[in-house]
N, C-alpha and C. Protein backbone atom coordinates (compact mmCIF):
# COMPACT_ATOMS: atom_id res chain seq x y z
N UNK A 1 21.78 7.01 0.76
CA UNK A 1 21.19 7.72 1.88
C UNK A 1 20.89 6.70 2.98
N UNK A 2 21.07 7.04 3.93
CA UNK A 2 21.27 5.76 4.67
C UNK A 2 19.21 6.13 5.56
N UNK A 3 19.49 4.87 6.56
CA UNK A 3 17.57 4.32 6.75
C UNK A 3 17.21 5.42 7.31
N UNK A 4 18.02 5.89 8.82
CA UNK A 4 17.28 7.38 9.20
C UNK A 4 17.29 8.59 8.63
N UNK A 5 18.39 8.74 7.39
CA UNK A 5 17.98 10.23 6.79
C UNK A 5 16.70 9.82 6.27
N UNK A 6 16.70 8.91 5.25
CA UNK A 6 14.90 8.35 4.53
C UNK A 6 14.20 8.45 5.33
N UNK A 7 14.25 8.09 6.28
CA UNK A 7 13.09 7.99 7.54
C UNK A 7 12.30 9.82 7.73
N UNK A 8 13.81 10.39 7.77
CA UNK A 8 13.31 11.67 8.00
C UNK A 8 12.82 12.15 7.00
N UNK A 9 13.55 11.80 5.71
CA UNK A 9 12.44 12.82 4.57
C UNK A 9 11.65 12.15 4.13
N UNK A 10 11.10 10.86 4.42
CA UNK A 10 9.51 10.32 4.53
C UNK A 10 8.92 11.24 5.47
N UNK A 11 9.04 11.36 6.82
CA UNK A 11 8.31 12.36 7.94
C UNK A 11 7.87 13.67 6.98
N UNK A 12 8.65 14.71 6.52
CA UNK A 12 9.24 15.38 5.95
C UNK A 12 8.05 15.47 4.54
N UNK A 13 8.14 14.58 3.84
CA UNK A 13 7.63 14.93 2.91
C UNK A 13 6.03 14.77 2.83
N UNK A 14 5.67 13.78 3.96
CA UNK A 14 4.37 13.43 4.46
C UNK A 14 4.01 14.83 5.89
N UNK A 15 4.90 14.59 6.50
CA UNK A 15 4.46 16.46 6.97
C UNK A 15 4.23 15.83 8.89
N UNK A 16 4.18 15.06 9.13
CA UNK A 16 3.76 14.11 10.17
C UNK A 16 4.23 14.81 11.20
N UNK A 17 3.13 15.06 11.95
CA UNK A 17 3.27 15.04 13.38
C UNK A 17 3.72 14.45 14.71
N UNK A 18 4.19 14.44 15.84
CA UNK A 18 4.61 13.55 17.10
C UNK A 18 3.74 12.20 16.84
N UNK A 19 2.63 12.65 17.11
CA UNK A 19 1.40 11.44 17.30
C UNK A 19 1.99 10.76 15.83
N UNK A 20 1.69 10.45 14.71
CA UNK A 20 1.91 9.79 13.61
C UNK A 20 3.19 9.15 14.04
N UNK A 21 4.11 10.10 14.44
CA UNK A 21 6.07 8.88 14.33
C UNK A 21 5.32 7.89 15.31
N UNK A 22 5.38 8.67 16.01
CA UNK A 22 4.63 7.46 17.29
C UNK A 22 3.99 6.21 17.32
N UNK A 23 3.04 6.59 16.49
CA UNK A 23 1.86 5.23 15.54
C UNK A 23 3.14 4.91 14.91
N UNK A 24 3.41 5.15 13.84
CA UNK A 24 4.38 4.55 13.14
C UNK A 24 5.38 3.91 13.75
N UNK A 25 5.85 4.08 14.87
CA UNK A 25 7.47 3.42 15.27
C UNK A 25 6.39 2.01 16.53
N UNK A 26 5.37 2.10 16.04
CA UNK A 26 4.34 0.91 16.42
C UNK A 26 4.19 -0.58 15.72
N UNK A 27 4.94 0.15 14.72
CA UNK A 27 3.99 -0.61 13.20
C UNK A 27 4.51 -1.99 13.18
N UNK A 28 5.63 -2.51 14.21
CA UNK A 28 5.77 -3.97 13.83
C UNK A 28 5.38 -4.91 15.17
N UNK A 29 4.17 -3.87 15.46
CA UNK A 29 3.32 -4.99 16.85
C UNK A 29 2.03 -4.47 16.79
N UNK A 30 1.48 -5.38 17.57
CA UNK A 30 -0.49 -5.53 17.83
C UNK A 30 -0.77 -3.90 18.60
N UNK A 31 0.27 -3.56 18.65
CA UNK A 31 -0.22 -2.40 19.67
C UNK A 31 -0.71 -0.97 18.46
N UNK A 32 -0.07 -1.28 17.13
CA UNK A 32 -0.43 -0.18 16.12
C UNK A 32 -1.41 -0.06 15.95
N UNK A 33 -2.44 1.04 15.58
CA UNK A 33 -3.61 1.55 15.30
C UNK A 33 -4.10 2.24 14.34
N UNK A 34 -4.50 1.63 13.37
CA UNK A 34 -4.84 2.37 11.65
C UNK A 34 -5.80 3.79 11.92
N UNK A 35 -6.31 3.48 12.81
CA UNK A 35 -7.66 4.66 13.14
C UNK A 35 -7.14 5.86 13.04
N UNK A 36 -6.21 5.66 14.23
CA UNK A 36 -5.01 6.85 14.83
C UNK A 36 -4.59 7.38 13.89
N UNK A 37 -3.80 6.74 13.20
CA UNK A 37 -2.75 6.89 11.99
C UNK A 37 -3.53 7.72 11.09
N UNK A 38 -4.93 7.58 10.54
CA UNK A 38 -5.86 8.00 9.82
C UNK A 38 -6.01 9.49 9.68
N UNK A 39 -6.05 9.08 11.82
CA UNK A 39 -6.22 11.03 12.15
C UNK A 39 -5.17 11.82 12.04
N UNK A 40 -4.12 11.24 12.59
CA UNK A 40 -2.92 11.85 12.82
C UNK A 40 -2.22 12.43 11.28
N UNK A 41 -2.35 11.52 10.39
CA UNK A 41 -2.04 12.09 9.14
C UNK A 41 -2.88 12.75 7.94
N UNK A 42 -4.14 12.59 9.34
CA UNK A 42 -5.10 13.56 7.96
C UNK A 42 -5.59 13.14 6.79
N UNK A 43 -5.81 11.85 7.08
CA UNK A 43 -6.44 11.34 5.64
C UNK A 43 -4.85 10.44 4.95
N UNK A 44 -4.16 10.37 5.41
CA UNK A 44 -2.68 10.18 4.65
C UNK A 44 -2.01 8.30 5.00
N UNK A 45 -3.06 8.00 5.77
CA UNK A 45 -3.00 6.55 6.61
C UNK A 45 -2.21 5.54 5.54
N UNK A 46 -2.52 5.23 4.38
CA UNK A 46 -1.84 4.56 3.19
C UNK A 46 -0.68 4.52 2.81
N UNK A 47 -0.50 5.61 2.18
CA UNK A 47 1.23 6.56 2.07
C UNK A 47 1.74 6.31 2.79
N UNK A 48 1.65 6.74 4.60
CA UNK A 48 2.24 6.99 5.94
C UNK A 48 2.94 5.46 5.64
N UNK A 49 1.62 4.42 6.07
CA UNK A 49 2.24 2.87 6.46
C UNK A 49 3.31 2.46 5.42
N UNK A 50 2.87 2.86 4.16
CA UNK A 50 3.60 2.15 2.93
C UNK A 50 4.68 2.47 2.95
N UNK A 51 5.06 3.46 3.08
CA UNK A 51 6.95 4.69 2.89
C UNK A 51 7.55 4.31 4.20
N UNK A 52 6.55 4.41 5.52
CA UNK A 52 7.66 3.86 6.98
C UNK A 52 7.96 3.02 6.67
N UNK A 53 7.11 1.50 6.21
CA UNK A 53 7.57 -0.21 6.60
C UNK A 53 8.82 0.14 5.34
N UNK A 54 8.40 0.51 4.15
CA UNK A 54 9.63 0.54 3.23
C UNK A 54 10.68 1.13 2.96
N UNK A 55 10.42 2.14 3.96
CA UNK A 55 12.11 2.80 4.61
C UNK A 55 12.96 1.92 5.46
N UNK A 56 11.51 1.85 6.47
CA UNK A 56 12.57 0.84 7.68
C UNK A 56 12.71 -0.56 7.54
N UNK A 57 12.40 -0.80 6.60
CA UNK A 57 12.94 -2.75 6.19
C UNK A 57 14.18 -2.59 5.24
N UNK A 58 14.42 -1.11 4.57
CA UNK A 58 15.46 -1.09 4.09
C UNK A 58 15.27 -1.35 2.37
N UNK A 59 13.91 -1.28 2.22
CA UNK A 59 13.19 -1.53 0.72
C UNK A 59 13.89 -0.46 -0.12
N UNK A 60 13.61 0.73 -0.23
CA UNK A 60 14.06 1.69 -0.75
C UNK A 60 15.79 1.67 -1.22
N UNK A 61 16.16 1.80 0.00
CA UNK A 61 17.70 1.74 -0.61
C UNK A 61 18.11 1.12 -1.20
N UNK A 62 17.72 -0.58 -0.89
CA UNK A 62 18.30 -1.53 -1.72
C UNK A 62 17.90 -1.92 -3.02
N UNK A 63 16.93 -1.30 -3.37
CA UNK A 63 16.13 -1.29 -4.76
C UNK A 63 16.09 -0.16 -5.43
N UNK A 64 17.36 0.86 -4.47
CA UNK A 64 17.35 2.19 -5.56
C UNK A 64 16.17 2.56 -6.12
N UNK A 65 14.40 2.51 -5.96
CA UNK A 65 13.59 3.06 -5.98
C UNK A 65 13.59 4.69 -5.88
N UNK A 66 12.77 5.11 -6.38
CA UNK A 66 12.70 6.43 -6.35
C UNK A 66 11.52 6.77 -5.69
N UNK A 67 11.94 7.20 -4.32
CA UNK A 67 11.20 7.28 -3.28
C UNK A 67 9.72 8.70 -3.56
N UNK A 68 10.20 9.46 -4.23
CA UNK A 68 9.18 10.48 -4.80
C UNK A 68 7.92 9.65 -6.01
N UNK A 69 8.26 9.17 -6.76
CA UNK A 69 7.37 8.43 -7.31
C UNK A 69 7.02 7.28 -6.49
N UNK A 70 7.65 6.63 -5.96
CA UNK A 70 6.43 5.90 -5.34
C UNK A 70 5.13 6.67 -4.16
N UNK A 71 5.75 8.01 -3.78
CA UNK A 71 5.28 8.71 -3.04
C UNK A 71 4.24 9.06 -4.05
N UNK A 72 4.17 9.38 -5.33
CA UNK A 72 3.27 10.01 -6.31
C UNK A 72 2.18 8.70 -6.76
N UNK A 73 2.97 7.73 -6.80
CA UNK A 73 1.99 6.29 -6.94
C UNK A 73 0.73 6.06 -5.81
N UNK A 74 1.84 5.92 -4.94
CA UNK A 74 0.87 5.72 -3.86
C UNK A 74 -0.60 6.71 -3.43
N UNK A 75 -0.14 7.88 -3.25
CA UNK A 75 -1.25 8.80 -2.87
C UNK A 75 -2.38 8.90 -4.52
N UNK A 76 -1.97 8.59 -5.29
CA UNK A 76 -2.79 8.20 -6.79
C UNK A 76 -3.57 6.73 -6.34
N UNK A 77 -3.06 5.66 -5.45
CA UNK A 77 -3.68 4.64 -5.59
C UNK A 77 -4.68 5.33 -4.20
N UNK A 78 -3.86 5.99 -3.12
CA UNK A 78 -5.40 6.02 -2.23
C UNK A 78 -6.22 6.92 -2.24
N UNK A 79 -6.42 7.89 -3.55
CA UNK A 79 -7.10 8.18 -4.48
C UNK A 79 -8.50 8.10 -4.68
N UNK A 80 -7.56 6.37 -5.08
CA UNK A 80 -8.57 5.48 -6.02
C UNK A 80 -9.81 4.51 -5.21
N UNK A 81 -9.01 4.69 -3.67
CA UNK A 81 -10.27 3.85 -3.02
C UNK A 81 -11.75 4.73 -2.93
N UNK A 82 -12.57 4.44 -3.11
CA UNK A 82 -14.18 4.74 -2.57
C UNK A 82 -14.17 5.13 -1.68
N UNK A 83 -14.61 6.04 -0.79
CA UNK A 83 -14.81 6.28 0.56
C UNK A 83 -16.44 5.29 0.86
N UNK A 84 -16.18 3.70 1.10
CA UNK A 84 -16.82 3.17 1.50
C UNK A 84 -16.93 2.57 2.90
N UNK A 85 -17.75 2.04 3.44
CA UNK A 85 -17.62 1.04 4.89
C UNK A 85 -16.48 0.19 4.75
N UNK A 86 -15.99 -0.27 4.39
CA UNK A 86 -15.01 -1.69 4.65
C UNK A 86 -13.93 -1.38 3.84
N UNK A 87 -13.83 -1.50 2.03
CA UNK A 87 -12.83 -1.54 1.06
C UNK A 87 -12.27 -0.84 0.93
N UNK A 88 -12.02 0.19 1.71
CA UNK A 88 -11.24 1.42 1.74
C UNK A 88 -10.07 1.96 1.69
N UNK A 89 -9.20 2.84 1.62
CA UNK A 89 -8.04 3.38 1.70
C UNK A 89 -7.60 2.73 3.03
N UNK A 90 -8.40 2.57 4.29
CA UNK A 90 -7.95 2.34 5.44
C UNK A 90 -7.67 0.98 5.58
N UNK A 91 -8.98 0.37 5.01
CA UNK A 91 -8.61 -1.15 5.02
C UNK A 91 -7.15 -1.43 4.25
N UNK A 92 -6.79 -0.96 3.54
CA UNK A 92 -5.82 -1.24 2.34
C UNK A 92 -4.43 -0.89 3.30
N UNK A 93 -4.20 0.04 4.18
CA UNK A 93 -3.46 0.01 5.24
C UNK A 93 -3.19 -0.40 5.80
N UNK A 94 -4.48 -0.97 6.71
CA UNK A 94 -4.47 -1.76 7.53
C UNK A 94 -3.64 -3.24 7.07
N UNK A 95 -4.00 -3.47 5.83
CA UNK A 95 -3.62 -4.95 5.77
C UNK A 95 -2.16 -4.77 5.44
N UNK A 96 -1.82 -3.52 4.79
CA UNK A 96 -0.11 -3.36 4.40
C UNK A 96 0.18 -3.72 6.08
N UNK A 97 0.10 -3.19 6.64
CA UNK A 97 0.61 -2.99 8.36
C UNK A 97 0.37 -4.69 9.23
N UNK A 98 -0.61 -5.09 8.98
CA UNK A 98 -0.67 -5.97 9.25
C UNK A 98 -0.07 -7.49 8.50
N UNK A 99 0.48 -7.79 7.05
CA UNK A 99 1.11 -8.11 7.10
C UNK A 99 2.38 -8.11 7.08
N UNK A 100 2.68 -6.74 7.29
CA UNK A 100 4.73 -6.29 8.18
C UNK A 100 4.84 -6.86 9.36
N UNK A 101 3.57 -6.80 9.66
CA UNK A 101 3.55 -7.22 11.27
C UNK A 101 3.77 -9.18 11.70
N UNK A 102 2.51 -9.48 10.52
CA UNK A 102 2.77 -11.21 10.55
C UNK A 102 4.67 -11.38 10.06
N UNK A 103 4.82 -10.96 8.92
CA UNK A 103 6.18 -11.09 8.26
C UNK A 103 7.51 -10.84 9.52
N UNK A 104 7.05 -9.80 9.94
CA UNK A 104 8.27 -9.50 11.39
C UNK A 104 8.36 -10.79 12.54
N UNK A 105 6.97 -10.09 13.19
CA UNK A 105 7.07 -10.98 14.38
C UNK A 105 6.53 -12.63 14.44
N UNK A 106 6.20 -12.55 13.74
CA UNK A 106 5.77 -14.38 13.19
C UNK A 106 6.85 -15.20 12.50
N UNK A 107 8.33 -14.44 11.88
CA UNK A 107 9.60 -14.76 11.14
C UNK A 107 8.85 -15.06 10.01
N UNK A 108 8.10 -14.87 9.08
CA UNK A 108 7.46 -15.05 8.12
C UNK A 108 8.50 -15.16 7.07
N UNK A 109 9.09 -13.31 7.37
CA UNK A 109 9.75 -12.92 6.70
C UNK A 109 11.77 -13.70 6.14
N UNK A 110 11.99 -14.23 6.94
CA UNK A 110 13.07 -14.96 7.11
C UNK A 110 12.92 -16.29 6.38
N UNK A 111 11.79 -16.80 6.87
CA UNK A 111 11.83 -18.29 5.96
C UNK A 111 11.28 -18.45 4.91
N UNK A 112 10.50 -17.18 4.36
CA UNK A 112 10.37 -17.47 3.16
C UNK A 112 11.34 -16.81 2.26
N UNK A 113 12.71 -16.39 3.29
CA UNK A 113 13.86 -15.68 2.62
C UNK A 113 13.59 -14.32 1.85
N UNK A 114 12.64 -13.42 1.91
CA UNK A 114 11.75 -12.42 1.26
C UNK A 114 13.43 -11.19 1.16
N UNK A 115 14.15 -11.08 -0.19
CA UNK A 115 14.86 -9.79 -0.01
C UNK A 115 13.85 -8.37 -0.30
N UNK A 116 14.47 -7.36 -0.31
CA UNK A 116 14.04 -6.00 -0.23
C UNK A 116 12.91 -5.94 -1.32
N UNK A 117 13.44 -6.13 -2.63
CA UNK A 117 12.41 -6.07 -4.08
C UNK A 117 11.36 -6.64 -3.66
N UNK A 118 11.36 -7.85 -2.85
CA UNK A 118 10.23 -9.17 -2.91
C UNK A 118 9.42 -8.11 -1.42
N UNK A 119 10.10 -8.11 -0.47
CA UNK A 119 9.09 -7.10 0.49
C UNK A 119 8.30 -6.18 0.34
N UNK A 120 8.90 -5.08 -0.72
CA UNK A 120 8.36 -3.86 -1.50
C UNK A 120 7.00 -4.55 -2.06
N UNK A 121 7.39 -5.53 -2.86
CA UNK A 121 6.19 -5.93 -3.41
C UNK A 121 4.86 -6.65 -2.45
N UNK A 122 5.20 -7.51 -1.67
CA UNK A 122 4.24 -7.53 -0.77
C UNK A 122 3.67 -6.30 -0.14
N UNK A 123 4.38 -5.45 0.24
CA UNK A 123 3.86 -4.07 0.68
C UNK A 123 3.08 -3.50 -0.08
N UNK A 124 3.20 -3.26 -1.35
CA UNK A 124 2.85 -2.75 -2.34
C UNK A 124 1.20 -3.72 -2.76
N UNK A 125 1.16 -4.90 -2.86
CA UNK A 125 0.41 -5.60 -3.41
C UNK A 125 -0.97 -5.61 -2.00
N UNK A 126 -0.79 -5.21 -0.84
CA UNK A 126 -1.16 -5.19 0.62
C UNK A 126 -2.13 -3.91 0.41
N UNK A 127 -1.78 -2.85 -0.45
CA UNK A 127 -2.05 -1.26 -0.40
C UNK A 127 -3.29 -1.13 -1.36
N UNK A 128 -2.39 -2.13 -2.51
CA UNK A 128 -3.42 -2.16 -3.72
C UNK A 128 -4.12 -3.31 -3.88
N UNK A 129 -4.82 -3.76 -2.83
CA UNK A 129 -5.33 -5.21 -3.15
C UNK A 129 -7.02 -4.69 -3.29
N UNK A 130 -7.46 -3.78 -2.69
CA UNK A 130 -8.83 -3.58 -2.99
C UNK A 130 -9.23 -2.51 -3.88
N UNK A 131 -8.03 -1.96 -4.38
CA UNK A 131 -8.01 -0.73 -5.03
C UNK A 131 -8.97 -0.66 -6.03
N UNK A 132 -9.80 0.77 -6.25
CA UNK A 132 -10.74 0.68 -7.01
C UNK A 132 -12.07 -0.05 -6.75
N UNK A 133 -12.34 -0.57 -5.33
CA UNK A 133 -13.65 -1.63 -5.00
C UNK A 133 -14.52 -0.95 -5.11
N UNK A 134 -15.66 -1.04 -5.87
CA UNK A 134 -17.02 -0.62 -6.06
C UNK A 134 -17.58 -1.09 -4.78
N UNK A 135 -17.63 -1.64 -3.69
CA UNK A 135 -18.32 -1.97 -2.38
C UNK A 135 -19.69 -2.89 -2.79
N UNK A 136 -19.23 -3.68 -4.11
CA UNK A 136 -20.58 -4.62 -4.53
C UNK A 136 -18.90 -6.14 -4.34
N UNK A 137 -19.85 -7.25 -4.55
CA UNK A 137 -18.80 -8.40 -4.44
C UNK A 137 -19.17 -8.66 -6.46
N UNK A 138 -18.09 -9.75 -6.47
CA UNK A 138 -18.11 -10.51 -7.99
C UNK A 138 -19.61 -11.02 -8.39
N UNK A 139 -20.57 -11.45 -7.82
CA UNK A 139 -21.54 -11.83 -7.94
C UNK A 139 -22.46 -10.86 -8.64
N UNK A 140 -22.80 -10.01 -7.47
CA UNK A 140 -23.08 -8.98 -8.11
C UNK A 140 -22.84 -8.20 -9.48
N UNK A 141 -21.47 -8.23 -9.54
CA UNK A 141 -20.73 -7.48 -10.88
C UNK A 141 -21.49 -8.26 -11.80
N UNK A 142 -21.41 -9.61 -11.62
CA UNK A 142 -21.61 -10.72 -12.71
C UNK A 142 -22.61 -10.36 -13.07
N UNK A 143 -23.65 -10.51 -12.07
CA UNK A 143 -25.16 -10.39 -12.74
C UNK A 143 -25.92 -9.32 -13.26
N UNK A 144 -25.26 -8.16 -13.13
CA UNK A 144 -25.84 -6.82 -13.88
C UNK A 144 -24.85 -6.71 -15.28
N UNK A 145 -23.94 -7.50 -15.44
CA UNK A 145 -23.76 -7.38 -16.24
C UNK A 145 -22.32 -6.38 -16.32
N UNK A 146 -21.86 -5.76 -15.06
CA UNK A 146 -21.05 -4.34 -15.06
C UNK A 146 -20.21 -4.57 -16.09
N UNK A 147 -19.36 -3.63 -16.89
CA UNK A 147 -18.23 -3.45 -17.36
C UNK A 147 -17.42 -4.20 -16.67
N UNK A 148 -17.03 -4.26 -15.54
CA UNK A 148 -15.54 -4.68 -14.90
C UNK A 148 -15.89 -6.56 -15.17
N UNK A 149 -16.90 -7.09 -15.13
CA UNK A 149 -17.29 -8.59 -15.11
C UNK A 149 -17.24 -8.95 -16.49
N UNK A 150 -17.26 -7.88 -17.18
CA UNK A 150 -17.52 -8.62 -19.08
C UNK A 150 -15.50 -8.50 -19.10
N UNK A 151 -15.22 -6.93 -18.83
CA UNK A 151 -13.51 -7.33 -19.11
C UNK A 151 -12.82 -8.34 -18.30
N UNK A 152 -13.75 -8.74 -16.90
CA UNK A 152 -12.67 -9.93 -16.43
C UNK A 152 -13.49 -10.90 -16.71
N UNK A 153 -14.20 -11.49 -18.07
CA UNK A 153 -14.80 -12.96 -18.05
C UNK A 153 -15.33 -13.44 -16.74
N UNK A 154 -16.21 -12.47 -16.03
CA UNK A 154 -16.41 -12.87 -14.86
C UNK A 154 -16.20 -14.10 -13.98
N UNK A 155 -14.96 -13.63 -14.26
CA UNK A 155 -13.81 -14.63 -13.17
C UNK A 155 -12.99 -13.84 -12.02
N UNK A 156 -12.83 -14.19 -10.97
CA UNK A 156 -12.15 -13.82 -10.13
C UNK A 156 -12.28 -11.91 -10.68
N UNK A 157 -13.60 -11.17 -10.47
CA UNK A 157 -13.86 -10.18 -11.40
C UNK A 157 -13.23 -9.05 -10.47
N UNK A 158 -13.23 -8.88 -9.45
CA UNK A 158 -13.12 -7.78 -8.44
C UNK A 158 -11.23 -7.92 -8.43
N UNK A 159 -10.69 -9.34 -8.05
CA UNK A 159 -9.59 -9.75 -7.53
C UNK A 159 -8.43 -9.15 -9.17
N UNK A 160 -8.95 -9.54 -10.12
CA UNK A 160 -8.61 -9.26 -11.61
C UNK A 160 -8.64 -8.00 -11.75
N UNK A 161 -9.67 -7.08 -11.16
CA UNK A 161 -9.67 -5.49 -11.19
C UNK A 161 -8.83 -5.00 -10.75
N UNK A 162 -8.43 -5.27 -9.11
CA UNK A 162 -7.77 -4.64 -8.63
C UNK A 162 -6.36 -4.52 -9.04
N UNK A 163 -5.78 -5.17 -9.62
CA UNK A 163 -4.21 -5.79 -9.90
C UNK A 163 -4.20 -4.78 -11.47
N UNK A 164 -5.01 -5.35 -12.38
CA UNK A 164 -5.15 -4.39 -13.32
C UNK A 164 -4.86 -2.68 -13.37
N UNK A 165 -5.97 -2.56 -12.44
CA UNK A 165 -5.87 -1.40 -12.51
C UNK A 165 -4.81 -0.70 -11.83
N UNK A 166 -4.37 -1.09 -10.86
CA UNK A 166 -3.09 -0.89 -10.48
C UNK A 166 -2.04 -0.75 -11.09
N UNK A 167 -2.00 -1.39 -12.21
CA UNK A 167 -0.54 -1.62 -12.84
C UNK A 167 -0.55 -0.62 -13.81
N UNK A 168 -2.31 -0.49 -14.30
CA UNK A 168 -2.77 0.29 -15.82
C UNK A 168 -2.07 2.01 -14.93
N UNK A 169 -2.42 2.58 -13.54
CA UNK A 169 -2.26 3.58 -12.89
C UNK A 169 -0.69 3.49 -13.08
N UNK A 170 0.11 2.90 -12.90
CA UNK A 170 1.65 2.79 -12.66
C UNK A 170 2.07 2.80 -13.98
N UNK A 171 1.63 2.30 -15.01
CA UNK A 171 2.57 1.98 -16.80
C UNK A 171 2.06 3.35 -17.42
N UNK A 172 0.92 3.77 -16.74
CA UNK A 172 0.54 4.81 -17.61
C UNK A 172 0.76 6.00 -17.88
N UNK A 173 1.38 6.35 -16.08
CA UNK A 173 2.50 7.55 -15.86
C UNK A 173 3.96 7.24 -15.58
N UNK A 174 4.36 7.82 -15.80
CA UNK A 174 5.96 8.05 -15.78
C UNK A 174 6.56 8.50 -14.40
N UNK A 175 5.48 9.43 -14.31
CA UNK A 175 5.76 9.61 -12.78
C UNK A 175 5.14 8.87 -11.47
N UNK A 176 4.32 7.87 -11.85
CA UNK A 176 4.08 6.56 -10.93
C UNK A 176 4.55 5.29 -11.04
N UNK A 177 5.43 5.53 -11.91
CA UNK A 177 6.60 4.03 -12.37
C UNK A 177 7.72 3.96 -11.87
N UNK A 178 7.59 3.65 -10.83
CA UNK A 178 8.64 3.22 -9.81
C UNK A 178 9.28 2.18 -9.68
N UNK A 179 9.04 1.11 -10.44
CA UNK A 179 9.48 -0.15 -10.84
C UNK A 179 10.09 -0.30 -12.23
N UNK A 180 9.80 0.90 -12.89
CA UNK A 180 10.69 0.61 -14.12
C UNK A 180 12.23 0.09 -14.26
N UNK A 181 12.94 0.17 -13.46
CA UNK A 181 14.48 -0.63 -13.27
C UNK A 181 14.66 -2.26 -12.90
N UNK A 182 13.27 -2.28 -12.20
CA UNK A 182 13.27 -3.95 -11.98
C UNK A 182 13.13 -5.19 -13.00
């Protein structure tokens, strides 16, 4: 399927309005706006960024991914964020978008030779980096003692969560295992 049919049944399956392509065909300069994106897709800001940059870098095709499960992954991981001040579904956007943006226009992407699999995954790792944040830091965790600080040897306790649980969300369904061919 070549980049603009995907393109369209990303639009398509996310449901997106003028305003959203718009934000979106933004997304590889300072001029993009997570806020916007937020509104425009209705809560959908995560998904939106994650499926455009990895349509239009060409992620999808070349990794034969199965663009519906990662569609089912994804909206499961922004889910999983808290509706807190900072660690949020939005933040978790924001930073996917922002580093497409360093990787593009900074040539990031070129010299560290990044093919399609290796982009996906930065994208991917961008979405789910705060996933699951309780809106307390490691310190905290440590000293009450939480569950999440005794299973990560309160080490790197929050940073260890997030990756975890991410992967535990993806191995655990079938239909959020989108990487099973890699």
């Amino acid at each position: 399927m070549s980049r603009s049919l995907t393109l369209k049944l990303v639009q398509s399956m996310l449901n997106l309005n003028e305003q959203a392509k718009q934000e979106l065909a933004k997304s590889d300069t300072f001029d993009f706006n997570i806020f916007k994106l937020r509104d425009y897709t209705g809560g959908r800001e995560l998904e939106a960024i994650h499926l455009h940059l990895a349509v239009s870098k060409n992620c999808i095709s070349r990794t034969n991914a199965d663009i519906n499960k990662i569609s089912a992954f994804l909206t499961a991981i922004q889910a999983g964020y808290k509706n807190i001040t900072y660690h949020n579904k939005t933040h978790g956007a924001d930073l996917c978008q922002n580093i497409n943006m360093f990787l593009q226009t900074g040539g990031l992407a070129s010299k560290l030779k990044l093919d399609e699999p290796e982009y996906l995954g930065v994208l991917t790792a961008a979405v789910c980096h705060d996933y699951q944040h309780p809106g307390v830091n490691n310190a905290y965790l440590t000293k009450v003692q939480d569950p999440i600080a005794i299973r990560h040897n309160d080490s790197s306790v929050l940073e260890s969560h997030h990756i975890a649980a991410s992967f535990e969300l993806m191995m655990g369904n079938p239909a959020y295992n989108w990487a099973y061919k890699f």
